[in-house]
N, C-alpha and C. Protein backbone atom coordinates (compact mmCIF):
# COMPACT_ATOMS: atom_id res chain seq x y z
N UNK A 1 0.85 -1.17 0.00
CA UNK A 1 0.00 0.00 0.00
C UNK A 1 0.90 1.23 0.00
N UNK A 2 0.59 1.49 -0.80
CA UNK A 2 1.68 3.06 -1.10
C UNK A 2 0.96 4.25 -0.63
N UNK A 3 1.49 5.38 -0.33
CA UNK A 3 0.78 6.41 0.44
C UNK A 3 1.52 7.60 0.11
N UNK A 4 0.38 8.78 0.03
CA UNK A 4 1.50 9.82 -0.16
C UNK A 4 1.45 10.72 0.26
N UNK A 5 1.94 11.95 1.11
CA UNK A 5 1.75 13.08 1.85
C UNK A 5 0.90 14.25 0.72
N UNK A 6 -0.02 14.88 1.60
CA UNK A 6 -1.07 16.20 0.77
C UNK A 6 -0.52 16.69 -0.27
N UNK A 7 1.12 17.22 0.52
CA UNK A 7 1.89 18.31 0.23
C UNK A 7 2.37 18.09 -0.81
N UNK A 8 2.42 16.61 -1.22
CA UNK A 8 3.28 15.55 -2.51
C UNK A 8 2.61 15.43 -3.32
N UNK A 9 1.12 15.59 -3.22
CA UNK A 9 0.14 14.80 -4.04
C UNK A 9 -0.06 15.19 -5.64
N UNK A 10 0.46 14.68 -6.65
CA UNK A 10 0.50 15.32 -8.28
C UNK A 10 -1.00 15.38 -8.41
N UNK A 11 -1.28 16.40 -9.54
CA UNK A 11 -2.71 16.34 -10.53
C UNK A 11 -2.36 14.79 -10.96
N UNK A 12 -3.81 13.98 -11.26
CA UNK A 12 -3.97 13.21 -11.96
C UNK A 12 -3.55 11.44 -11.07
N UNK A 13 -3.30 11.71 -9.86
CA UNK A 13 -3.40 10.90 -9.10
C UNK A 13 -4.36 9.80 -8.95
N UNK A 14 -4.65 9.12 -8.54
CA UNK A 14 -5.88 8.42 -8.65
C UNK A 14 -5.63 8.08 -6.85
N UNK A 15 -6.74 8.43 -5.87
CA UNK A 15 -6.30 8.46 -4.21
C UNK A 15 -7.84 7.90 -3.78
N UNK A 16 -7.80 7.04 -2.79
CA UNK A 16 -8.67 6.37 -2.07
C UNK A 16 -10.05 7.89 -1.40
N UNK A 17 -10.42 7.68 -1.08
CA UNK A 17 -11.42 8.47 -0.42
C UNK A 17 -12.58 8.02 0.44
N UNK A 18 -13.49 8.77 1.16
CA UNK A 18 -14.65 8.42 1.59
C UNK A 18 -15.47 8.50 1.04
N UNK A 19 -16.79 8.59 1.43
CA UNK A 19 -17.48 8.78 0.49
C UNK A 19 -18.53 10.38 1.00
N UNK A 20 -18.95 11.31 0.68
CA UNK A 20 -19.57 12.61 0.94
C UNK A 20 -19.92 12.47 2.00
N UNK A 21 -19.08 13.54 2.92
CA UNK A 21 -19.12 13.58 4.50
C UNK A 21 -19.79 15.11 4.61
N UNK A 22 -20.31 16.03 4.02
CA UNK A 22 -20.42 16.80 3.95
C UNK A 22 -20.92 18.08 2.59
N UNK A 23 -20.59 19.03 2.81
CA UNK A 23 -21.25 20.10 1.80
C UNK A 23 -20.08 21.48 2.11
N UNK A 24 -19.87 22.19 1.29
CA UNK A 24 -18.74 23.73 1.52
C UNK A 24 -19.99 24.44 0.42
N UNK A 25 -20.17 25.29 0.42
CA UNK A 25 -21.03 26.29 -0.16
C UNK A 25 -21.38 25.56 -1.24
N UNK A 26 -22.42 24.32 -1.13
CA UNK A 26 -23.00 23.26 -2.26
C UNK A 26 -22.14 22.38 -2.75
N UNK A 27 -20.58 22.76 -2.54
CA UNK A 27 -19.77 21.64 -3.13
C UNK A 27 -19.55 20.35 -2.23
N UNK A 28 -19.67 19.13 -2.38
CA UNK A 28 -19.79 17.81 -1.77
C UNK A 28 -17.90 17.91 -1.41
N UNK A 29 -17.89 17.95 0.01
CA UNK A 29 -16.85 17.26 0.82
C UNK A 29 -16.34 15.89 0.62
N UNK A 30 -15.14 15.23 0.33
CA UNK A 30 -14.69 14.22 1.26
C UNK A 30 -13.36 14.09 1.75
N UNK A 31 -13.06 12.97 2.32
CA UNK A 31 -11.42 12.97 3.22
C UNK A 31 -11.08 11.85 2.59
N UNK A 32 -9.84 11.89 3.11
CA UNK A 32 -8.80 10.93 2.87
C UNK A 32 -9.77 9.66 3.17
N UNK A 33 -9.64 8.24 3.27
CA UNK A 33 -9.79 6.98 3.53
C UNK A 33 -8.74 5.97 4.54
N UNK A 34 -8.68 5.62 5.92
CA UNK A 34 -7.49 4.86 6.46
C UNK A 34 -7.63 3.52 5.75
N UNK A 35 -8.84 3.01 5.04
CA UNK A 35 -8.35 1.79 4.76
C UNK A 35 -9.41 1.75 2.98
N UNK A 36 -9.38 0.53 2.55
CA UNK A 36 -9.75 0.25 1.18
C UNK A 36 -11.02 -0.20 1.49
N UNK A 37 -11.26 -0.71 2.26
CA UNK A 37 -12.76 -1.16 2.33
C UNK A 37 -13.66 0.11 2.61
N UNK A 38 -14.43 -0.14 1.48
CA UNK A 38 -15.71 0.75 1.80
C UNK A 38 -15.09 2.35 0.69
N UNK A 39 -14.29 1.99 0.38
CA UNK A 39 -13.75 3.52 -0.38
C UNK A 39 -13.50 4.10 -1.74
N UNK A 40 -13.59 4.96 -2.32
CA UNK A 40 -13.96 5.61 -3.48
C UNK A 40 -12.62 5.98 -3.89
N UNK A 41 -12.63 5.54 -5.51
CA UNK A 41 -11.54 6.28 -5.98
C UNK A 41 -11.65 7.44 -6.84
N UNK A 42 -11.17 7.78 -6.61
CA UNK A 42 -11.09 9.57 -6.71
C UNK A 42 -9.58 10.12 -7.61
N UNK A 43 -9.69 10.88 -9.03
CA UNK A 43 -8.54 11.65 -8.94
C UNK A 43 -8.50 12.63 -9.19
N UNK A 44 -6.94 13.33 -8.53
CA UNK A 44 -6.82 14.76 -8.15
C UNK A 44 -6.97 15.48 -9.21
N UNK A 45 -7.69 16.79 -9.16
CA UNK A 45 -7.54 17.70 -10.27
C UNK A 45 -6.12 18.54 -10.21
N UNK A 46 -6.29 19.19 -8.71
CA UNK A 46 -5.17 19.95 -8.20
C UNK A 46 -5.18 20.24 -6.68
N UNK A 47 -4.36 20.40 -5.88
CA UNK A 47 -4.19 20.69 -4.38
C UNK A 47 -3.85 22.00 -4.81
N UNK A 48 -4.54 22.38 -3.75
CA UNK A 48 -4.17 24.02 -3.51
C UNK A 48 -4.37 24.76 -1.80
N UNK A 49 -3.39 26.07 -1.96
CA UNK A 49 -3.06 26.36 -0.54
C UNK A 49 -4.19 27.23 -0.36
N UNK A 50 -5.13 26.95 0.92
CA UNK A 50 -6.24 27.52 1.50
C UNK A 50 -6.57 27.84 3.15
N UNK A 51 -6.56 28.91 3.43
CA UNK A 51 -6.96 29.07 4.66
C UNK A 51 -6.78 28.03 6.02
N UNK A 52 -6.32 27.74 6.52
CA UNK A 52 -6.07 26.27 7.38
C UNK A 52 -5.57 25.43 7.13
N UNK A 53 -4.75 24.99 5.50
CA UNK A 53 -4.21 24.09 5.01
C UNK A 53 -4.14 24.19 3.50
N UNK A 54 -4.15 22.94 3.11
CA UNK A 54 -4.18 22.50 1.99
C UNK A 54 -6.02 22.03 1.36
N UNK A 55 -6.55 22.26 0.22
CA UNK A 55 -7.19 21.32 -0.13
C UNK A 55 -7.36 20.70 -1.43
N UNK A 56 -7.54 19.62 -1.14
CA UNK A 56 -7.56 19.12 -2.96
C UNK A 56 -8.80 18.75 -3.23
N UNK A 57 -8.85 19.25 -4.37
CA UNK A 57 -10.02 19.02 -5.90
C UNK A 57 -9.85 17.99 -6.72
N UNK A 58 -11.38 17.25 -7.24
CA UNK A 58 -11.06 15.94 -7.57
C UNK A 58 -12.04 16.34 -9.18
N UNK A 59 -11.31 15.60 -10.02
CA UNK A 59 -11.90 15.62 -11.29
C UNK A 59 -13.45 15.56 -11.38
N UNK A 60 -14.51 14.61 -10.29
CA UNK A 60 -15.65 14.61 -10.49
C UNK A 60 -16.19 15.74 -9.61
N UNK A 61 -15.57 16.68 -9.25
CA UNK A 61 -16.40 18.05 -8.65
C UNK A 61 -16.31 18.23 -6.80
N UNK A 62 -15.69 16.54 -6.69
CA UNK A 62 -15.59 16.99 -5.12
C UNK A 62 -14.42 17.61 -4.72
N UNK A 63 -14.10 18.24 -3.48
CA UNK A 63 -12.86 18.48 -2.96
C UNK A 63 -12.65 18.32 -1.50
N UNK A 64 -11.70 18.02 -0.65
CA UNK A 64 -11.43 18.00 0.58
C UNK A 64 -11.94 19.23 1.70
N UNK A 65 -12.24 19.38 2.73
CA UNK A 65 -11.68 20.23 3.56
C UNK A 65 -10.28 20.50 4.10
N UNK A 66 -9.65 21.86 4.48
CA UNK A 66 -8.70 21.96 4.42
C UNK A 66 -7.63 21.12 5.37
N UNK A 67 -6.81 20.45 4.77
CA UNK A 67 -5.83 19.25 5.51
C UNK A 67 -4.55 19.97 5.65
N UNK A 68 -4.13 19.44 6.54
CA UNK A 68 -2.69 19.62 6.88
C UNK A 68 -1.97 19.04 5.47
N UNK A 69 -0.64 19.19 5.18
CA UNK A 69 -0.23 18.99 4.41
C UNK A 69 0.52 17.53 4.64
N UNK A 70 0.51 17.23 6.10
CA UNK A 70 1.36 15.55 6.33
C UNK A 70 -0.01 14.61 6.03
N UNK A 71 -0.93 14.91 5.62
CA UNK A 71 -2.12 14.01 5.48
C UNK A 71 -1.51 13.44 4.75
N UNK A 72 -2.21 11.37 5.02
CA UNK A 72 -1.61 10.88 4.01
C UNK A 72 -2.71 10.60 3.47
N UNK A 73 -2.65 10.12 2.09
CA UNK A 73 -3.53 9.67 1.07
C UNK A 73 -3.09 8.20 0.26
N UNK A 74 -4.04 7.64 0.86
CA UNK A 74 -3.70 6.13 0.18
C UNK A 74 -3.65 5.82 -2.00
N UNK A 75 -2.55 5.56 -2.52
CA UNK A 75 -2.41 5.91 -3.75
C UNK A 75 -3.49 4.67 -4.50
N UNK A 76 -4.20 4.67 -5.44
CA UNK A 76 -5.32 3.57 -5.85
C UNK A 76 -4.49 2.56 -6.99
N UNK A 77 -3.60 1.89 -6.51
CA UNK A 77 -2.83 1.01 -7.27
C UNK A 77 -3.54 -0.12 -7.58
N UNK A 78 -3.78 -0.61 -8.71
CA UNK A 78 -4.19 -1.78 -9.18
C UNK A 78 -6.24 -1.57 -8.76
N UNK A 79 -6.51 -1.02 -8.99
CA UNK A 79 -8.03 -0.12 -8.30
C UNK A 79 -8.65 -0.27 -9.87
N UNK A 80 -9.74 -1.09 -9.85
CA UNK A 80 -10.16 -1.14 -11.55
C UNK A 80 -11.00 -0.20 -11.45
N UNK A 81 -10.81 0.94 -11.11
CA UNK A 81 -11.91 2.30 -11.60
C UNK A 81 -10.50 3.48 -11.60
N UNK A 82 -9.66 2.60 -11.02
CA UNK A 82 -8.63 3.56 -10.66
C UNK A 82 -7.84 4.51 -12.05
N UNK A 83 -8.14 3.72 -13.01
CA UNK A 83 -7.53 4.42 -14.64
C UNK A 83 -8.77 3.73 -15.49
N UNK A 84 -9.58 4.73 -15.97
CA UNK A 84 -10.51 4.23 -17.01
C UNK A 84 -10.16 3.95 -18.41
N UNK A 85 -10.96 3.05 -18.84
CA UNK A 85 -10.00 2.39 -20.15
C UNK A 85 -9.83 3.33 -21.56
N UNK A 86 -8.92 3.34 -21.82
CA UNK A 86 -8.83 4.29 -23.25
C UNK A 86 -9.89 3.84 -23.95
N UNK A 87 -10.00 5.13 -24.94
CA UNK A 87 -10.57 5.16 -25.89
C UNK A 87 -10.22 5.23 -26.82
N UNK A 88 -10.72 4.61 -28.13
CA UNK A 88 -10.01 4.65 -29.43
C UNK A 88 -11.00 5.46 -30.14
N UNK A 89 -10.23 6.28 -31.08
CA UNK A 89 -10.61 7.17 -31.64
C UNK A 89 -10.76 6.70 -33.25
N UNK A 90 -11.74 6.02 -34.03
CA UNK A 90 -11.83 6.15 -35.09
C UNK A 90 -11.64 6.68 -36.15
């Protein structure tokens, strides 16, 4: 299980998650995940520096509340939603 600090975290990641713990002015919250069961994969759009921390934005519209930057984030290795399958272009 590979893991990676907030502060580390690239665009385009693919990172474990919870599932909507919440709401920020209509936008759906979630956190990190301690384990694989029960958890959503999610990838990063971009982390960015905000008021109390860090937070990161996820390609389908959710984003974190603000985390410390030693948060770890479990990386979605071998996760079959974790990279969706190409497409071929005719």
């Amino acid at each position: 299980m590979t893991t990676v600090p907030t502060s580390h975290l690239p665009a385009g990641e693919p990172v474990l998650t919870t599932d909507v713990v919440g709401t920020d002015f209509g936008l759906p919250l979630v956190r990190p995940t301690r384990t694989r069961q029960g958890s959503r994969v999610r990838v990063v759009r971009s982390p960015g520096k905000a008021h109390g921390g860090v937070v990161v934005w996820f390609t389908d519209g959710t984003k974190t509340p603000p985390l410390h930057g030693r948060t770890a984030w479990i990386v979605a290795e071998g996760e079959p939603e974790a990279h969706p399958p190409a497409r071929v272009v005719a």
